[in-house]
Protein backbone atom coordinates (compact mmCIF):
# COMPACT_ATOMS: atom_id res chain seq x y z
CA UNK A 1 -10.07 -9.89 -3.29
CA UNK A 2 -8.77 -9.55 0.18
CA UNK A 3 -6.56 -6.00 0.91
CA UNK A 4 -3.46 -8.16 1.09
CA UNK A 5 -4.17 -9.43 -2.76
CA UNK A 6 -4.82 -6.20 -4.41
CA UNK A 7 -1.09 -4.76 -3.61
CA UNK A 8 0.46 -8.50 -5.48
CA UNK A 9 -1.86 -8.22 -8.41
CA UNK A 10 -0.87 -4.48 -8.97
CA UNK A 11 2.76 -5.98 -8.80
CA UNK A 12 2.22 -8.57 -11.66
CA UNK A 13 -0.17 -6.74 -13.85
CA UNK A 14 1.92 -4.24 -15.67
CA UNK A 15 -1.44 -2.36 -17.02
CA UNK A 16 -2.16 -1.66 -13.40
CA UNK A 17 1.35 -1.16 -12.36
CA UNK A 18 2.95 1.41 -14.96
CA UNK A 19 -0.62 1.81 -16.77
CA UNK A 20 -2.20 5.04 -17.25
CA UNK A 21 -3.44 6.79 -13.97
CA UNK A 22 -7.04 5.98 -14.99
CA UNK A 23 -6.71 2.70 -14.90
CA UNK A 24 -5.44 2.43 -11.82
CA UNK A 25 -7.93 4.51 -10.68
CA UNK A 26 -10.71 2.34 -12.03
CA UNK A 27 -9.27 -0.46 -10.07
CA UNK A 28 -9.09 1.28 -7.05
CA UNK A 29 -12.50 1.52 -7.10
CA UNK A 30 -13.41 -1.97 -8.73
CA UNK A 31 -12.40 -3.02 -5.62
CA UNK A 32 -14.19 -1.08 -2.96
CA UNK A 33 -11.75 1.17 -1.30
CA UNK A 34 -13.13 3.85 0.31
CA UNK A 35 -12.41 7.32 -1.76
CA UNK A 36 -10.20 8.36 1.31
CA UNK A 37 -8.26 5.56 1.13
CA UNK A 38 -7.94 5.39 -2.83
CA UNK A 39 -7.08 8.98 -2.72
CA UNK A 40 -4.03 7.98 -0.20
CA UNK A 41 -2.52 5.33 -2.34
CA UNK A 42 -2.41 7.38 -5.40
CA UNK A 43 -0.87 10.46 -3.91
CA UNK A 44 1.38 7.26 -2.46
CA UNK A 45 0.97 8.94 0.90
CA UNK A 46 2.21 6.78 3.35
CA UNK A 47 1.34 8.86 6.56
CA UNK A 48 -2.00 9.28 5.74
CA UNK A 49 -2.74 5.29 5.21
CA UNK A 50 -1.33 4.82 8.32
CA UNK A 51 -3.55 7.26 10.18
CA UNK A 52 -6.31 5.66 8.88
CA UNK A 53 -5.99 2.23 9.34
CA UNK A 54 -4.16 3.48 13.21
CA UNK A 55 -1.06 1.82 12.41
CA UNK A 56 2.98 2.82 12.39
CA UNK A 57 6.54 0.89 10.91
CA UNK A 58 7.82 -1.10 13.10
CA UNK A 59 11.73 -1.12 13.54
CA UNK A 60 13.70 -3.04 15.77
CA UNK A 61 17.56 -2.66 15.71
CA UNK A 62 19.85 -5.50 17.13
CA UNK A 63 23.39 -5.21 18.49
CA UNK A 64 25.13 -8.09 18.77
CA UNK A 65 28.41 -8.28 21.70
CA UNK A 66 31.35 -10.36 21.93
CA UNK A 67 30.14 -12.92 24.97
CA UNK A 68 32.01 -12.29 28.06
């Protein structure tokens, strides 16, 4: 299962979603994450996940003006 799958399965799968924490956890690690990594997306810690994988939100803001 690809790291793009994983997030969509825990969204349909109610067990995994609003489960008990161990079951969760046993997914976690069913599917290979690293302990670092598992360990960030339990805590929910968005900061850390992006330190690790070296990315940041993007956000763009767009002002539109009367055409002169």
């Amino acid at each position: 299962m690809s790291d793009v799958e994983f997030p969509d399965q825990v969204g349909q799968d109610a067990r995994l979603g609003r489960g008990t924490g161990d079951e969760f956890k046993l997914a976690l690690v069913a599917e290979g994450f690293d302990p670092q990594v598992q360990e960030a997306i339990r805590s929910g810690s968005q900061t850390q996940l992006e330190a690790m994988f070296g990315m940041a939100p993007a956000i763009g803001f767009l002002a539109l003006g009367k055409e002169q």
